[in-house]
C-alpha atoms as a PDB file:
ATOM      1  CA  UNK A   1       0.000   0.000   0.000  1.00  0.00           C
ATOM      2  CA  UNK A   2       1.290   3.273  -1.139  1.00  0.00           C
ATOM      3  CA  UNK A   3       0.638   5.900   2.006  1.00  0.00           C
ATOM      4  CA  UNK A   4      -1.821   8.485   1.142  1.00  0.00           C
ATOM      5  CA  UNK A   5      -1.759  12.090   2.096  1.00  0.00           C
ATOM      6  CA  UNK A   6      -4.920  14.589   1.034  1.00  0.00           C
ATOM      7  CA  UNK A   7      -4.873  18.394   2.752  1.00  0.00           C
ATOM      8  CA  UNK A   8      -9.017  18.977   3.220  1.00  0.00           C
ATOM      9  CA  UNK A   9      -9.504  16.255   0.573  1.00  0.00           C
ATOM     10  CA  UNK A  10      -6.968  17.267  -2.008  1.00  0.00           C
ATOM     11  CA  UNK A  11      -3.626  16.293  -2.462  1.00  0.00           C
ATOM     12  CA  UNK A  12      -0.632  18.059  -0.753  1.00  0.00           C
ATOM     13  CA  UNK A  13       1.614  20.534  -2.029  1.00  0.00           C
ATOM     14  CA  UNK A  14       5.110  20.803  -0.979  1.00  0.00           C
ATOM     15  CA  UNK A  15       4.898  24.312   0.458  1.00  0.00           C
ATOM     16  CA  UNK A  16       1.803  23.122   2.469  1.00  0.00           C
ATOM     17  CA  UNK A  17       3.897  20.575   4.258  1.00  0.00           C
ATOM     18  CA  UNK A  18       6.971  22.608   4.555  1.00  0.00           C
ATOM     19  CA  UNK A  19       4.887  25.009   6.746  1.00  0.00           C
ATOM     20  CA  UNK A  20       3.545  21.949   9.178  1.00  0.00           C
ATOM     21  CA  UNK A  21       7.257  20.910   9.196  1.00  0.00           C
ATOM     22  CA  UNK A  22       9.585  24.333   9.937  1.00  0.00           C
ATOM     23  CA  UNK A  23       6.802  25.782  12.307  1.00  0.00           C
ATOM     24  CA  UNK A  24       5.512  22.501  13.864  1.00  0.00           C
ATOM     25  CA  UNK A  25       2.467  24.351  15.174  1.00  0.00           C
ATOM     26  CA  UNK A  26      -0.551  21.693  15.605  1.00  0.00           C
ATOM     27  CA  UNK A  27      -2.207  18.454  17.044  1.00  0.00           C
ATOM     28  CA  UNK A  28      -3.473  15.414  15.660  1.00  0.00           C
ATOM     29  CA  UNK A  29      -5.026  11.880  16.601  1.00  0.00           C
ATOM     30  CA  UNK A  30      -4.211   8.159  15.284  1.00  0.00           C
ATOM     31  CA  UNK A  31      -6.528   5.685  14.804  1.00  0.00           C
ATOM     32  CA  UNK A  32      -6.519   2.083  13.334  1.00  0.00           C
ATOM     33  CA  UNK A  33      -9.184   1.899  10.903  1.00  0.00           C
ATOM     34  CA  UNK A  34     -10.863  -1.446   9.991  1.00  0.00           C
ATOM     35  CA  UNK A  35     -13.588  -1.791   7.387  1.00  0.00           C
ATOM     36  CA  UNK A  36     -14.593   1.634   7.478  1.00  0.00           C
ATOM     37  CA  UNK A  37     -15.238   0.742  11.352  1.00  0.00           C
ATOM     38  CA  UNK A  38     -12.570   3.099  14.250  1.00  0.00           C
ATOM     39  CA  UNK A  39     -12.752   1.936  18.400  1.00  0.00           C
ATOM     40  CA  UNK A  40     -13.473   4.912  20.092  1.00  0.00           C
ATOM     41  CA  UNK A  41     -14.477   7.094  16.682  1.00  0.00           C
ATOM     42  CA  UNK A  42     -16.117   9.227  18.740  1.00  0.00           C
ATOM     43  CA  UNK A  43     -13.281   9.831  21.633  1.00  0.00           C
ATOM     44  CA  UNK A  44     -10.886  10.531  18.938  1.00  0.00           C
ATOM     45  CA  UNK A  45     -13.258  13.337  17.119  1.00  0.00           C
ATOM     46  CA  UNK A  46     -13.719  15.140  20.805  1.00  0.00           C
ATOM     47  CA  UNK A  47      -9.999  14.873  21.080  1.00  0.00           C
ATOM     48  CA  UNK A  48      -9.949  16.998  17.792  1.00  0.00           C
ATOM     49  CA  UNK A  49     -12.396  19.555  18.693  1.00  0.00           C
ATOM     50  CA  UNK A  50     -10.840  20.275  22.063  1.00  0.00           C
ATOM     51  CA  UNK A  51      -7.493  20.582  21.061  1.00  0.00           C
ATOM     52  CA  UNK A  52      -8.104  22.694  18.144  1.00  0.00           C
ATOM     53  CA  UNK A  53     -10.280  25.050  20.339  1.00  0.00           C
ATOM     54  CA  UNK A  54      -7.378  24.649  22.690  1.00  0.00           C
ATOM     55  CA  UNK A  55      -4.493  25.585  20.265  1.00  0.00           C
ATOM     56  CA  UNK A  56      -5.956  28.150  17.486  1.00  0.00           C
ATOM     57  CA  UNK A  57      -9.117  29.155  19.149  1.00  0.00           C
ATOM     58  CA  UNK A  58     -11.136  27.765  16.558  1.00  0.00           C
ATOM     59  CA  UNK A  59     -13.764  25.495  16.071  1.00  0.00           C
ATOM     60  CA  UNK A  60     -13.785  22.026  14.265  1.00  0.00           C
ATOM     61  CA  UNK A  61     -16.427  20.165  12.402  1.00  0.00           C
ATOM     62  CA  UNK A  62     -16.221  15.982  13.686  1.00  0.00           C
ATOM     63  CA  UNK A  63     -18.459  15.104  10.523  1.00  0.00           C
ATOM     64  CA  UNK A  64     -15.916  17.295   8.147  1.00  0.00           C
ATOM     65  CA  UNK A  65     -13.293  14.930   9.801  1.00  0.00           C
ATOM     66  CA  UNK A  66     -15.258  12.255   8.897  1.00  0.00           C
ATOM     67  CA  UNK A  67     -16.278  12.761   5.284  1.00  0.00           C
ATOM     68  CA  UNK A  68     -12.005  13.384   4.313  1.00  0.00           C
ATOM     69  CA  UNK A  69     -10.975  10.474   6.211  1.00  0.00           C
ATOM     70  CA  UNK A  70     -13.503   8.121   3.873  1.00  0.00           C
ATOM     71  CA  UNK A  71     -12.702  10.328   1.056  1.00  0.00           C
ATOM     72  CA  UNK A  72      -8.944   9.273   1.525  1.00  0.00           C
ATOM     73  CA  UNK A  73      -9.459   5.834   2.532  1.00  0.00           C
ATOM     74  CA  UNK A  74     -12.027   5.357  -0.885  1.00  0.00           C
ATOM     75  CA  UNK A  75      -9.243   2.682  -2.263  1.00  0.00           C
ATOM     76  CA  UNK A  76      -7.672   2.018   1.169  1.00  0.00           C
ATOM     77  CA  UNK A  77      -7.096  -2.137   2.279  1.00  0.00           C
ATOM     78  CA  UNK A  78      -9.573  -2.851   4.575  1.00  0.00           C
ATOM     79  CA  UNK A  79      -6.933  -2.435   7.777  1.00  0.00           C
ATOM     80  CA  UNK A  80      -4.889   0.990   7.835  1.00  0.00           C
ATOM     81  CA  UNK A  81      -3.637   3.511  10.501  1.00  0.00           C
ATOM     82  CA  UNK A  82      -5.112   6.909   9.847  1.00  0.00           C
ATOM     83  CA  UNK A  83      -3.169  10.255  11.220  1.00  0.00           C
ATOM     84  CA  UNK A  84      -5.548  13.643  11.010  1.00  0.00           C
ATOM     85  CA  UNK A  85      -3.280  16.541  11.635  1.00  0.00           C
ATOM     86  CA  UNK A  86      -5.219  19.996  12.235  1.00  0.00           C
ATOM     87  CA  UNK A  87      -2.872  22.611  11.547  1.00  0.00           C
ATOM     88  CA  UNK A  88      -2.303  26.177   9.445  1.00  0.00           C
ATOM     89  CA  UNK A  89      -0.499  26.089   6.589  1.00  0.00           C
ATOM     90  CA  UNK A  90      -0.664  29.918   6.539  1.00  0.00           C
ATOM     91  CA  UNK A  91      -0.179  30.985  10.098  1.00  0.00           C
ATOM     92  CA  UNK A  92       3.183  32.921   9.911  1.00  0.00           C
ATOM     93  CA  UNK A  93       5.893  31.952  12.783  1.00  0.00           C
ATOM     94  CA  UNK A  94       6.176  35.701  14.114  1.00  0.00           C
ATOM     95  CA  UNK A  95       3.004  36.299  14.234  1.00  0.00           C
ATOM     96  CA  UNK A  96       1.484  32.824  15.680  1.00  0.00           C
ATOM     97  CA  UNK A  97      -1.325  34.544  17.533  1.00  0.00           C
ATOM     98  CA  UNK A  98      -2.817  35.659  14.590  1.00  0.00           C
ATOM     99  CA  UNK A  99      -6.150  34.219  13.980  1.00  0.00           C
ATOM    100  CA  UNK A 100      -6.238  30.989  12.450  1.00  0.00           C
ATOM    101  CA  UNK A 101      -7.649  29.196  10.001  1.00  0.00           C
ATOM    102  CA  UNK A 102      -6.973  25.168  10.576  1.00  0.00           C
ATOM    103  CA  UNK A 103      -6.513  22.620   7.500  1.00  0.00           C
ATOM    104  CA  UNK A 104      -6.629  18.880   8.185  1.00  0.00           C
ATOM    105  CA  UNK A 105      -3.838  16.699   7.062  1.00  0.00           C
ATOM    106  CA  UNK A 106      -4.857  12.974   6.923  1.00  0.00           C
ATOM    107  CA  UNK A 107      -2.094  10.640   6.610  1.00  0.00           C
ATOM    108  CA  UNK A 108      -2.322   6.829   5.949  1.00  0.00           C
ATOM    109  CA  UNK A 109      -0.175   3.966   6.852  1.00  0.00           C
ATOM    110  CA  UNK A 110      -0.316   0.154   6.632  1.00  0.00           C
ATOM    111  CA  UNK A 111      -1.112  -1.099  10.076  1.00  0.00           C
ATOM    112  CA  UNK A 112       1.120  -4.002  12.129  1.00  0.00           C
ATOM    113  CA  UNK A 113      -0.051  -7.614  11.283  1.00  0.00           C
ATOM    114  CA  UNK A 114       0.582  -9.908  13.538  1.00  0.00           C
ATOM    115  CA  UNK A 115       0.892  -7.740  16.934  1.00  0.00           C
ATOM    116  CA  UNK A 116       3.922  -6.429  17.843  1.00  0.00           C
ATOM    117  CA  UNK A 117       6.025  -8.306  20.727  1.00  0.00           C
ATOM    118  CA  UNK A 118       6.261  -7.369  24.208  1.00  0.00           C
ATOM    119  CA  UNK A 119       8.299  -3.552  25.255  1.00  0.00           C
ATOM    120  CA  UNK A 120      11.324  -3.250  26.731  1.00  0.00           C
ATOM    121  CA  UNK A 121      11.161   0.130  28.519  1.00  0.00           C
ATOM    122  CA  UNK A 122      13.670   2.534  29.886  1.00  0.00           C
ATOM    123  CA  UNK A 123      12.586   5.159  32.440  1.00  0.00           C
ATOM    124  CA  UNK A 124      13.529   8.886  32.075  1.00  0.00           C
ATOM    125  CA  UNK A 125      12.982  11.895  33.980  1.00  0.00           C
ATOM    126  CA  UNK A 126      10.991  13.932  31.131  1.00  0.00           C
ATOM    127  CA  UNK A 127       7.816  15.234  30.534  1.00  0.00           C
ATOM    128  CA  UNK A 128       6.140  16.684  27.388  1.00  0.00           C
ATOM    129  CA  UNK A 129       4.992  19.997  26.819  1.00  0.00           C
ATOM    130  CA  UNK A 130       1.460  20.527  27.113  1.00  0.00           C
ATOM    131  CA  UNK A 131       1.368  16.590  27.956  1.00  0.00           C
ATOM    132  CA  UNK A 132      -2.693  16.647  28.101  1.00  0.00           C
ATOM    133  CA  UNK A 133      -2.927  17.450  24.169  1.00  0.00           C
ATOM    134  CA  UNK A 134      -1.716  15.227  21.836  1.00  0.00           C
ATOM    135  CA  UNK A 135       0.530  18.122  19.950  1.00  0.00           C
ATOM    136  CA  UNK A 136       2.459  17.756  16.828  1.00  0.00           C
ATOM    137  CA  UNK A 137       5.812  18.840  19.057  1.00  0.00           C
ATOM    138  CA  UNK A 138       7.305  15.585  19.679  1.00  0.00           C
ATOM    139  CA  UNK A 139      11.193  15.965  19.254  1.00  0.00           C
ATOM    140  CA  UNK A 140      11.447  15.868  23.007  1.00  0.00           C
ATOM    141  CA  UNK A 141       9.412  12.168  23.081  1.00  0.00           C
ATOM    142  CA  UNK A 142      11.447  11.054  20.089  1.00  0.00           C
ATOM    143  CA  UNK A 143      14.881  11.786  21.205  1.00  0.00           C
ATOM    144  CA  UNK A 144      13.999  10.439  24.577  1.00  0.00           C
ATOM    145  CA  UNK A 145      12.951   7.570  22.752  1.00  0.00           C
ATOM    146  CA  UNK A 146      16.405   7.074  20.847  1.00  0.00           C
ATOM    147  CA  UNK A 147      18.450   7.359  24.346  1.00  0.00           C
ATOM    148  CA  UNK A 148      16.260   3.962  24.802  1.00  0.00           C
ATOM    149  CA  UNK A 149      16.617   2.391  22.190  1.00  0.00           C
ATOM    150  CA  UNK A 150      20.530   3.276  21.263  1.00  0.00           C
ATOM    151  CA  UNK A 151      20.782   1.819  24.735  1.00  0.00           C
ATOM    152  CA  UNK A 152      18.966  -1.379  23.651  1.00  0.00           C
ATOM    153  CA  UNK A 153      15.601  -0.846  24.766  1.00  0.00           C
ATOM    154  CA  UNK A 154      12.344  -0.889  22.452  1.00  0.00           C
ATOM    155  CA  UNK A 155      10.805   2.490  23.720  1.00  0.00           C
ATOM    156  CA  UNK A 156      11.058   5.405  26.599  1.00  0.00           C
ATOM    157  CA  UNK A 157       9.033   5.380  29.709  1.00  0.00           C
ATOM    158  CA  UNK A 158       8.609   9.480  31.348  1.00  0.00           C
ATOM    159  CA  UNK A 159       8.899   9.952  34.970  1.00  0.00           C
ATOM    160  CA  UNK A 160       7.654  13.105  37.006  1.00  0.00           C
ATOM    161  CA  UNK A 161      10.345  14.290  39.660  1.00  0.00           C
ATOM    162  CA  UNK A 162      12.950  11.090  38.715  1.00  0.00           C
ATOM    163  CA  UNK A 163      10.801   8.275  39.703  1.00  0.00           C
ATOM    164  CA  UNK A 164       6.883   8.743  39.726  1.00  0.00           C
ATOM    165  CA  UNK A 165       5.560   6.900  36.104  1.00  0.00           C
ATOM    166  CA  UNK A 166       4.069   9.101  34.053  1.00  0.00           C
ATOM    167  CA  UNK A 167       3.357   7.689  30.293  1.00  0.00           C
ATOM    168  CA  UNK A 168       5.164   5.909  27.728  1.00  0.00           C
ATOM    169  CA  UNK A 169       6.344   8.213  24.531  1.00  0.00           C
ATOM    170  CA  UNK A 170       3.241   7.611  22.400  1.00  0.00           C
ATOM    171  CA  UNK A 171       1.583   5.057  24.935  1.00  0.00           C
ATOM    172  CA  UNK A 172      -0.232   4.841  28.172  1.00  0.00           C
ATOM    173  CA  UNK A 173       0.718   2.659  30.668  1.00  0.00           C
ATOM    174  CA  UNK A 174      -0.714   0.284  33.131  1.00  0.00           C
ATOM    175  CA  UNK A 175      -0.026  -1.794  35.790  1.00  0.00           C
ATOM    176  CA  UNK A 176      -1.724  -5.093  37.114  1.00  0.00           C
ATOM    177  CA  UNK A 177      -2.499  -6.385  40.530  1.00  0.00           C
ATOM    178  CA  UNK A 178      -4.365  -9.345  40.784  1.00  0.00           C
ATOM    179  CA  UNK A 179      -7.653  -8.616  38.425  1.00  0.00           C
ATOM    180  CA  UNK A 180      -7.104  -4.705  38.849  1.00  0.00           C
ATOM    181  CA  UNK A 181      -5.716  -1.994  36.234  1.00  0.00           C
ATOM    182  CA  UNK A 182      -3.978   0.703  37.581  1.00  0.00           C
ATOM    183  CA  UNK A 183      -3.026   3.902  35.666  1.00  0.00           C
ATOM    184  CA  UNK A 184      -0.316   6.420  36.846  1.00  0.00           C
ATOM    185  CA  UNK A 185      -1.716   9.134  38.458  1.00  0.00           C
ATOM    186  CA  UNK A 186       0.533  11.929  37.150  1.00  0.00           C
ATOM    187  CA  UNK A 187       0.440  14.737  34.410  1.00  0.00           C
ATOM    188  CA  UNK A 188      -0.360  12.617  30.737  1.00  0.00           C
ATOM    189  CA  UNK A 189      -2.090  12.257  27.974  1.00  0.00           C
ATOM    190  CA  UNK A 190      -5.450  10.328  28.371  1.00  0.00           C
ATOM    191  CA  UNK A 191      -5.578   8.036  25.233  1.00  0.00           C
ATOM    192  CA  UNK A 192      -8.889   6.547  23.544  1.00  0.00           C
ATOM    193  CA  UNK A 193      -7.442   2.877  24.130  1.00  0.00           C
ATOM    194  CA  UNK A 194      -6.764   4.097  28.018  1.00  0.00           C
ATOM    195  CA  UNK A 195     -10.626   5.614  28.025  1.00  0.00           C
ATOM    196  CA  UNK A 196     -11.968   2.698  26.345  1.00  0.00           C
ATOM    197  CA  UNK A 197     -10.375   0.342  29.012  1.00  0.00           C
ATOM    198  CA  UNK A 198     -12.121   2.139  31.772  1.00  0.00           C
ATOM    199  CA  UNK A 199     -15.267   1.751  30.538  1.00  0.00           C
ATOM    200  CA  UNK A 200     -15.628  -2.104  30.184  1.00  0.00           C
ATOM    201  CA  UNK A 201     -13.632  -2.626  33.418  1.00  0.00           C
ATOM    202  CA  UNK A 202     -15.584  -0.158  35.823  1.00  0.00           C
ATOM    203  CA  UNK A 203     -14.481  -0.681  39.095  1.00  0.00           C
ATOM    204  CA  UNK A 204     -11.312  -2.753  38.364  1.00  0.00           C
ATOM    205  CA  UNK A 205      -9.662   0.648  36.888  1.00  0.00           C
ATOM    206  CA  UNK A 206      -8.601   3.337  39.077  1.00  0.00           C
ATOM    207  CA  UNK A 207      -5.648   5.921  39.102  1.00  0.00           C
ATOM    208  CA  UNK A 208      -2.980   6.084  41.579  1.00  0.00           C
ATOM    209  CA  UNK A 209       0.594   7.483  42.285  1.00  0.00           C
ATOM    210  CA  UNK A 210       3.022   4.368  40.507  1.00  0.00           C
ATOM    211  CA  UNK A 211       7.344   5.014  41.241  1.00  0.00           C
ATOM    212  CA  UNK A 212       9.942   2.727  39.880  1.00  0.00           C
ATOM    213  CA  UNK A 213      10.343   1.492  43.514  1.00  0.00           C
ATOM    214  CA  UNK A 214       7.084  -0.483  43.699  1.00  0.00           C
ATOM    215  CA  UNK A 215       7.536  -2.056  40.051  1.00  0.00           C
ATOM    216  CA  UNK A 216       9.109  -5.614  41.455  1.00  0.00           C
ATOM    217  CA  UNK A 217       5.384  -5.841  43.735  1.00  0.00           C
ATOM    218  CA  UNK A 218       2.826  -5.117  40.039  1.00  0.00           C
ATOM    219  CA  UNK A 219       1.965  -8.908  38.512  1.00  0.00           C
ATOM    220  CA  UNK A 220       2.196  -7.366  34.792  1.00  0.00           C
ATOM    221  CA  UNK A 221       2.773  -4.000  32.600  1.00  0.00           C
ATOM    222  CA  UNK A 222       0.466  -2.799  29.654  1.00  0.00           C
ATOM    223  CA  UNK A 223       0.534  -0.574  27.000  1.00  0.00           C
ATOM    224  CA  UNK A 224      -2.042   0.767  25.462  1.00  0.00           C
ATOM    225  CA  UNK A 225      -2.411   3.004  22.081  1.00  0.00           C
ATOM    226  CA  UNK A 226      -5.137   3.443  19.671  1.00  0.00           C
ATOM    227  CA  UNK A 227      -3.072   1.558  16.699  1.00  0.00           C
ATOM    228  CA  UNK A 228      -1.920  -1.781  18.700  1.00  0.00           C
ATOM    229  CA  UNK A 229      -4.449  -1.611  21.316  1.00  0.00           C
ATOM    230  CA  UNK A 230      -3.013  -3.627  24.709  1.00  0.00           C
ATOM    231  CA  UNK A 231       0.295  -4.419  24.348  1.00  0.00           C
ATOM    232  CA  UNK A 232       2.184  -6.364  26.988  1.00  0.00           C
ATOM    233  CA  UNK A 233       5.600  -4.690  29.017  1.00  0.00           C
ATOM    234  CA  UNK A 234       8.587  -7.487  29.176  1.00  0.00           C
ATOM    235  CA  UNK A 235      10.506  -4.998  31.491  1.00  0.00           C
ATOM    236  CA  UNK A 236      10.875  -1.920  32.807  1.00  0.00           C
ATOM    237  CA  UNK A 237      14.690  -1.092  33.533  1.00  0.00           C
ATOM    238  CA  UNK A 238      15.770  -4.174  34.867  1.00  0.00           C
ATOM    239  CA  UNK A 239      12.594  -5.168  36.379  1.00  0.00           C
ATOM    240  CA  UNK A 240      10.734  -8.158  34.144  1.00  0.00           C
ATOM    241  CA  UNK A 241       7.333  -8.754  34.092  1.00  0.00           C
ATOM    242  CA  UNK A 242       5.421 -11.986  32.761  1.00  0.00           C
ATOM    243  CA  UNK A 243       3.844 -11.359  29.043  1.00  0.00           C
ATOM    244  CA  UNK A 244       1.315 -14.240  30.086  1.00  0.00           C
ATOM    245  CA  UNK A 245      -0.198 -12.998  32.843  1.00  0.00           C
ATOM    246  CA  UNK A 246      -4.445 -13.858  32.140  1.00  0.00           C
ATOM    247  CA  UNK A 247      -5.476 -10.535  32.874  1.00  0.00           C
ATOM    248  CA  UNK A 248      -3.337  -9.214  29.828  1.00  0.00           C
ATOM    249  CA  UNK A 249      -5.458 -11.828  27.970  1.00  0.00           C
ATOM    250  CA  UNK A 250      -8.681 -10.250  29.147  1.00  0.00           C
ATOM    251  CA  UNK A 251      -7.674  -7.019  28.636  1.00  0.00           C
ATOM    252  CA  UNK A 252      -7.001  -7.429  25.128  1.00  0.00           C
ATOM    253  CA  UNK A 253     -10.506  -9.403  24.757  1.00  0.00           C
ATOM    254  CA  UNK A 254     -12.159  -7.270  26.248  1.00  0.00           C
ATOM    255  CA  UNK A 255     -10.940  -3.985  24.355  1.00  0.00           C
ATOM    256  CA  UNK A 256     -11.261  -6.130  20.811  1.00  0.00           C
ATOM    257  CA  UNK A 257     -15.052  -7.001  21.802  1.00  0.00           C
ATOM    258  CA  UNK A 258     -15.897  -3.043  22.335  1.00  0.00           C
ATOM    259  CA  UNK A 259     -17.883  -2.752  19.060  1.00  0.00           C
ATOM    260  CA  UNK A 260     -16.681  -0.152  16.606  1.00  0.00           C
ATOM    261  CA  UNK A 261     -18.006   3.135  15.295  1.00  0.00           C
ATOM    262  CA  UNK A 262     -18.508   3.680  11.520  1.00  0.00           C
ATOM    263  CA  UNK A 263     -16.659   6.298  10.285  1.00  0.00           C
END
């Protein structure tokens, strides 16, 4: 599959993406798409809404967001990860508070058959800018991300102050005791997989202050995006965690039984 790329349901001009690239001004949402069908459709198009309200001051139409994505995806395989970036091609760098006019950007890529394997995570002291909007800025994730893997780890995982858990550099993270889910209680981004979760466990889920000291006493890690879904933690550091655990199994049954939203 040859990625696709339309600007409000045309195709893309080089100066259009030069401007997304040199001022790197915007926000965007990911989403596995199968059959026309998107878990959480509806958590991802609030996403959009806010953020753009929360970033140019403007408003977004959800169903505009849905009529380019199926305009894109018109030839698409029926599995594919779709990117919508909302940003302005025409909003000059010294004069970013001028009033804006947002253009979506939707993106395609094939998406991972089988599942990845199980993480291998590093901690670091960092946390993003703005970490409760999923923002286009993400050299600080991705170099924090390279440390990790140049030192032979599969991805990053942020602390606050040294050693309270944050989030994982384009995951969430959780940690199981027994039949319980808990989520790091600490400044993130609240993913549509992590919402999702919540809403078929109920009362198993809760939030709560997790440090690298109490790692050896969780049962299993998670981590959870919109384009693998639950993905099982092999280690944190040097702390390993079993990739078999039963509740990672129900997790992941659970999530793939939430019925989908047509786009």
């Amino acid at each position: 599959m040859t990625p696709a790329a339309q600007l409000n349901g045309a195709p893309v001009n080089p100066e259009q993406i030069t401007a997304l690239a040199l001022i790197n001004y915007g926000h965007y949402t990911s989403m596995r798409v199968e059959e026309l069908r998107v878990r959480g459709l509806s958590l991802h198009l609030d996403r959009l809404v806010q953020d753009c309200r929360r970033l140019f001051d403007a408003q977004l139409d959800p169903d505009l967001v849905r009529r380019l994505v199926r305009h894109v995806l018109a030839e698409a395989p029926r599995s594919v990860v779709v990117r919508v970036t909302v940003f302005d091609p025409d909003l000059p760098l010294a004069q970013i508070g001028a009033d804006a006019q947002p253009h979506l950007l939707v993106t395609t890529r094939p998406a991972a058959h089988p599942a990845p394997a199980a993480l291998r995570l590093q901690s670091s002291h960092y946390c993003r800018e703005q970490p409760t909007v999923k923002h286009v800025g993400l050299f600080g994730s991705l170099r924090q991300r390279r440390l990790a893997q140049r030192n032979g780890f599969d991805d990053v995982l942020f602390t606050d102050s040294g050693t309270t858990i944050s989030e994982a550099a384009t995951s969430n993270i959780g940690f199981l005791n027994g039949d319980r889910l808990i989520w790091p209680q600490a400044s993130c981004l609240t993913g549509v997989t992590m919402r999702l979760i919540n809403q078929v466990l109920g009362t198993q889920a809760s939030t709560a202050p997790v440090s690298l000291s109490v790692l050896a006493g969780m049962d299993a890690v998670v981590a959870t995006n919109a384009v693998v879904g639950v993905r099982p933690v092999a280690a944190i550091d040097g702390v390993r965690f079993p990739t078999d655990h039963p509740m990672i199994d129900t997790l992941s049954k659970r999530y793939t039984e939430i019925t989908p939203e047509r786009l």
